[in-house]
PDB file of N, CA and C in Angstrom:
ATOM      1  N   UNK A   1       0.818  -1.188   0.000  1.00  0.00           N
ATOM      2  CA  UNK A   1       0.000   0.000   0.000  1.00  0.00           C
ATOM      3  C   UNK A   1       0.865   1.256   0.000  1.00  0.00           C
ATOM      4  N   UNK A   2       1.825   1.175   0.738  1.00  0.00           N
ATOM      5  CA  UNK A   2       2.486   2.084   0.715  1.00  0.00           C
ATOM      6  C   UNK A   2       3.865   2.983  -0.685  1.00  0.00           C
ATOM      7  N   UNK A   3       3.726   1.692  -1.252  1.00  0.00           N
ATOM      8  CA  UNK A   3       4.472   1.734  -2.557  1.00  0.00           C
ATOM      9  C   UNK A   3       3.104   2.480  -3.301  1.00  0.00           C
ATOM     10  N   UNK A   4       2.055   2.248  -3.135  1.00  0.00           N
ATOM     11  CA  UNK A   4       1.278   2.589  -4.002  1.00  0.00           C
ATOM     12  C   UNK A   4       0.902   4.102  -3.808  1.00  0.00           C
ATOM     13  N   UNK A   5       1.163   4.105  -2.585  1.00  0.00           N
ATOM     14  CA  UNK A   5       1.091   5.961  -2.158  1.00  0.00           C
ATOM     15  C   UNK A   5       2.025   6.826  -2.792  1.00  0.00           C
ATOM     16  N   UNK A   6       3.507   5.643  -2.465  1.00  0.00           N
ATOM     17  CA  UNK A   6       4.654   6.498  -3.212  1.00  0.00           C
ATOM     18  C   UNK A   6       4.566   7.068  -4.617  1.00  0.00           C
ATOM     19  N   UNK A   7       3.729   6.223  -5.176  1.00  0.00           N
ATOM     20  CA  UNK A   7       3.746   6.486  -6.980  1.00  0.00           C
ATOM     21  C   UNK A   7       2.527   7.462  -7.147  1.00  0.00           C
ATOM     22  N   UNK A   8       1.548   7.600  -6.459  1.00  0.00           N
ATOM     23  CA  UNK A   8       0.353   8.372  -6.615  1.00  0.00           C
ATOM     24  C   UNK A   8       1.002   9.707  -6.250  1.00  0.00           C
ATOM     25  N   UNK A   9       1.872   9.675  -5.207  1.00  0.00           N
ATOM     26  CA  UNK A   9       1.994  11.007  -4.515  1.00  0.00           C
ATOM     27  C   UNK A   9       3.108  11.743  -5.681  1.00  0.00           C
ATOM     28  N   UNK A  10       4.337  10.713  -6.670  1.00  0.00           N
ATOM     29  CA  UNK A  10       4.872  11.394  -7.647  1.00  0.00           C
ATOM     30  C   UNK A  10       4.504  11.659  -8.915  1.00  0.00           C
ATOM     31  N   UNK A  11       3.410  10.990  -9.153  1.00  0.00           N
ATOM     32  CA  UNK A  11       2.626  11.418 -10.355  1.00  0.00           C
ATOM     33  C   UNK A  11       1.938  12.857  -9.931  1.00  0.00           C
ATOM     34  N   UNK A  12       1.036  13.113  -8.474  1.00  0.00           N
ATOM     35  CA  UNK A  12       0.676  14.109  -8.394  1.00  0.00           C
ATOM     36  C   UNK A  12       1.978  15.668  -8.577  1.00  0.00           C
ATOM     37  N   UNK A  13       3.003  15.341  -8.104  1.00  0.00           N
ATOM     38  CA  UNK A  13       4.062  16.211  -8.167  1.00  0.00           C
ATOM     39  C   UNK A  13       4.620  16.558  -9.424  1.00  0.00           C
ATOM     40  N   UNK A  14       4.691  15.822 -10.520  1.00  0.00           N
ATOM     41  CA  UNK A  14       4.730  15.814 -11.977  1.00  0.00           C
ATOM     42  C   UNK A  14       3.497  16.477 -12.329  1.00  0.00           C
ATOM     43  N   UNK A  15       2.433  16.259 -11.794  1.00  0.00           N
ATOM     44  CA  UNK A  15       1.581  16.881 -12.482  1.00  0.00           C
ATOM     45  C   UNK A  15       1.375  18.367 -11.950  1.00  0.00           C
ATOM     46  N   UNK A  16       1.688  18.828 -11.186  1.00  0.00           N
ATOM     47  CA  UNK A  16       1.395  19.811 -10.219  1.00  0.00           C
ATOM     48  C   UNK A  16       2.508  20.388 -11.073  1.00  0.00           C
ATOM     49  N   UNK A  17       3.800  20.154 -11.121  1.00  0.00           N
ATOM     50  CA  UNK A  17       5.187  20.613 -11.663  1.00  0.00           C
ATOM     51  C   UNK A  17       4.270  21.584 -13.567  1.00  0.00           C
ATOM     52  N   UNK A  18       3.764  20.327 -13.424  1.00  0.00           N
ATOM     53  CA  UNK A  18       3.524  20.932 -15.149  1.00  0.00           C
ATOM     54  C   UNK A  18       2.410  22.022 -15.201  1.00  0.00           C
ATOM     55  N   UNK A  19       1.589  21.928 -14.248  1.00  0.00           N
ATOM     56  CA  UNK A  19       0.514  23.309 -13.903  1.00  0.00           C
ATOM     57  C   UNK A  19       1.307  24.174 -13.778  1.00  0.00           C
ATOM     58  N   UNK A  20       2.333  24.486 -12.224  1.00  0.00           N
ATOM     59  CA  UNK A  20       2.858  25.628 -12.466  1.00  0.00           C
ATOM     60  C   UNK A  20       3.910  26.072 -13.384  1.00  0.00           C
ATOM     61  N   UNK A  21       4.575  25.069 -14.465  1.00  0.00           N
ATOM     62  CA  UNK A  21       5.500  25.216 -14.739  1.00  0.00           C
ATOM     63  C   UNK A  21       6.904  24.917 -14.365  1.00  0.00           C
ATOM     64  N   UNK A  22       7.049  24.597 -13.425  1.00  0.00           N
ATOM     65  CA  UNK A  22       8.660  24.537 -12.906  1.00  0.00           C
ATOM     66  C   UNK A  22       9.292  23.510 -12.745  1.00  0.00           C
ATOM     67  N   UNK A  23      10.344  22.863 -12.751  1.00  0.00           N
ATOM     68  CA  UNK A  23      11.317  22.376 -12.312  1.00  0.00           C
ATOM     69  C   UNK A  23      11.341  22.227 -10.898  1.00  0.00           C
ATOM     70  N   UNK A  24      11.279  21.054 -10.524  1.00  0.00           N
ATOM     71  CA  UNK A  24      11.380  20.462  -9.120  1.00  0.00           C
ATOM     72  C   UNK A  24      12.304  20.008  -8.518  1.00  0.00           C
ATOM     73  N   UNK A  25      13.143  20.199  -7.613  1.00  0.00           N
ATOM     74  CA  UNK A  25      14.197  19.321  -7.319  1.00  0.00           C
ATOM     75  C   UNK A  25      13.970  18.500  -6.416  1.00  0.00           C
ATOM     76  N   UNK A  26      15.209  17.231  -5.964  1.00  0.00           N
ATOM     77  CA  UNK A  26      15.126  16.040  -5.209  1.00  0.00           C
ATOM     78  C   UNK A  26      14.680  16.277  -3.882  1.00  0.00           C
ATOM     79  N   UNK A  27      15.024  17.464  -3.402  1.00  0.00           N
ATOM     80  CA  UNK A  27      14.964  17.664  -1.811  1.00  0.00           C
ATOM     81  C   UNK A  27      13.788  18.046  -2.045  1.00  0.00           C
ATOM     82  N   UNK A  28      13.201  19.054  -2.617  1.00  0.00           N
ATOM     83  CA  UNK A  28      12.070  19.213  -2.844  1.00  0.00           C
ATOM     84  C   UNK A  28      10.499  18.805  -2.835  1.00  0.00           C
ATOM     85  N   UNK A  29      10.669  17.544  -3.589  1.00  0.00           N
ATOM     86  CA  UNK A  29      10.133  16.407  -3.930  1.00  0.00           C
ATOM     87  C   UNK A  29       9.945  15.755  -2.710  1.00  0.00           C
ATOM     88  N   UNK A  30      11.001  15.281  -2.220  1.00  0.00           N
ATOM     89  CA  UNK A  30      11.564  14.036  -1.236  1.00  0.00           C
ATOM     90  C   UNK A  30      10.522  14.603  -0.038  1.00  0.00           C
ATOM     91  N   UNK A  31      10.315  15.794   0.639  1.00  0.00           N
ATOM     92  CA  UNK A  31       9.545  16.616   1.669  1.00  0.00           C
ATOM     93  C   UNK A  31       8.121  16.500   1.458  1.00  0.00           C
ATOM     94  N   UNK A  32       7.747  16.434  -0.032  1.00  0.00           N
ATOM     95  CA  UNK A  32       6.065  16.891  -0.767  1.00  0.00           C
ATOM     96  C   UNK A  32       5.654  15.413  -0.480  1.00  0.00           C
ATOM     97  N   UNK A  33       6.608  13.832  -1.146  1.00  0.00           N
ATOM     98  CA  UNK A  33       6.174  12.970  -0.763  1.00  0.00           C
ATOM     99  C   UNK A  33       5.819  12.172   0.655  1.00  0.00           C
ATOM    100  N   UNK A  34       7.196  12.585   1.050  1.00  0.00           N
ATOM    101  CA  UNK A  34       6.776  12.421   2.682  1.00  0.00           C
ATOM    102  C   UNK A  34       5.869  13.403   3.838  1.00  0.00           C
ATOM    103  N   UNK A  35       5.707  14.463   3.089  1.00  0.00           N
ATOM    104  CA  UNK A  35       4.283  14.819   3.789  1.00  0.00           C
ATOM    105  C   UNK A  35       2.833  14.418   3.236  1.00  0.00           C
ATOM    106  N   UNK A  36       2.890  14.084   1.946  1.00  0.00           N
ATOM    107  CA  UNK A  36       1.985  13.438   1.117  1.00  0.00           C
ATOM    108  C   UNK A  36       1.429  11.983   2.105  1.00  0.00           C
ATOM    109  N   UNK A  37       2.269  11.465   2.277  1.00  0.00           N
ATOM    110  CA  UNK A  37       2.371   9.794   2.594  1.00  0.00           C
ATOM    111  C   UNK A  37       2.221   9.835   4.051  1.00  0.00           C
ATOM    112  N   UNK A  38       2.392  10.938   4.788  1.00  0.00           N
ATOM    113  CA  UNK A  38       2.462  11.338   6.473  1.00  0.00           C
ATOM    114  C   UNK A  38       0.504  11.553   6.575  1.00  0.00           C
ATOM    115  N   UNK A  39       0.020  12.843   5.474  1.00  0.00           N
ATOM    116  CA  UNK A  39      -1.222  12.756   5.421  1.00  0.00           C
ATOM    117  C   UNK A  39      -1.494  11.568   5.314  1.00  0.00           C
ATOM    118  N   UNK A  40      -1.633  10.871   4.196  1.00  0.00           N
ATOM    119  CA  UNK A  40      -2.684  10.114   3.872  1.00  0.00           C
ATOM    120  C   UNK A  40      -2.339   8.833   4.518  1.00  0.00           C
ATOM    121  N   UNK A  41      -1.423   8.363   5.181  1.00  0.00           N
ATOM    122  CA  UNK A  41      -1.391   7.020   6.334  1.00  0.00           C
ATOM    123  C   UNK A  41      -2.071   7.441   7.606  1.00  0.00           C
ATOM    124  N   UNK A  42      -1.887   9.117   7.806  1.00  0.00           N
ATOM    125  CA  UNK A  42      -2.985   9.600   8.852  1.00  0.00           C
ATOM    126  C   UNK A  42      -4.847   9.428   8.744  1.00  0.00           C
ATOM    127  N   UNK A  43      -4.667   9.701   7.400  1.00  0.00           N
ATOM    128  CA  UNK A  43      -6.568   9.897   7.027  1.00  0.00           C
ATOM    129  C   UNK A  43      -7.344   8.298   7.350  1.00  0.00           C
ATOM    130  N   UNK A  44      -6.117   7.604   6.576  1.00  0.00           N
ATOM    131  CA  UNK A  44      -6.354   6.173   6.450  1.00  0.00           C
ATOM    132  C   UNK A  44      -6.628   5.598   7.780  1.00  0.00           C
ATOM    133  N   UNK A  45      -5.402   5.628   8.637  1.00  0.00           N
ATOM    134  CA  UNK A  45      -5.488   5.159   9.999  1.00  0.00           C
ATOM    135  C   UNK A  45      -6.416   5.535  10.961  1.00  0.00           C
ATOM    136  N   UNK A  46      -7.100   6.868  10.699  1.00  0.00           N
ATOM    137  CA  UNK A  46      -8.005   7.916  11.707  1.00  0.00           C
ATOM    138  C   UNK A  46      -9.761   7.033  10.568  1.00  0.00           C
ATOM    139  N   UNK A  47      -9.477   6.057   9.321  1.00  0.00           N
ATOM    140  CA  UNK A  47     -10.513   5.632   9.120  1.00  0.00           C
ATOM    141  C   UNK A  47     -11.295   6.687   8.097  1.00  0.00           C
ATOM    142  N   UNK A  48     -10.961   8.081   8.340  1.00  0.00           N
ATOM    143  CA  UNK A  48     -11.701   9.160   7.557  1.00  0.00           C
ATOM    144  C   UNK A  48     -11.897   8.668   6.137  1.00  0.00           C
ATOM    145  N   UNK A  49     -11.287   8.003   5.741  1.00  0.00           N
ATOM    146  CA  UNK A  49     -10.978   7.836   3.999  1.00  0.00           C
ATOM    147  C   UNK A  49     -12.207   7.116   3.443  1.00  0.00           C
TER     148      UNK A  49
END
C-alpha cells in the first residue's frame, strides 16, 4: 500500500510541476512525498478515507 502511495503522490508532483511550470528538485520532492504519505497514512489510519 504504501508503494502505491509512493507512486500516486509522484505522479501528483509531476503533475502539479507541469501546472505551475517549474522544475522540481530532489529535496524538494523528497519533503512533498513524505508529507503526502504522512497525510494520507494519517486519514487512512483515523478511518476518515
Amino acid at each position: 500500500m504504501r508503494e502505491a502511495k509512493a507512486q500516486i503522490a509522484s505522479l501528483v508532483i509531476a503533475a502539479a510541476a507541469k501546472v505551475v511550470g517549474q522544475e522540481t528538485n530532489a529535496k524538494a520532492n523528497q519533503a512533498l512525498y513524505d508529507s503526502f504519505l504522512a497525510e494520507a497514512g494519517d486519514s487512512h489510519d483515523a478511518g476518515s478515507n
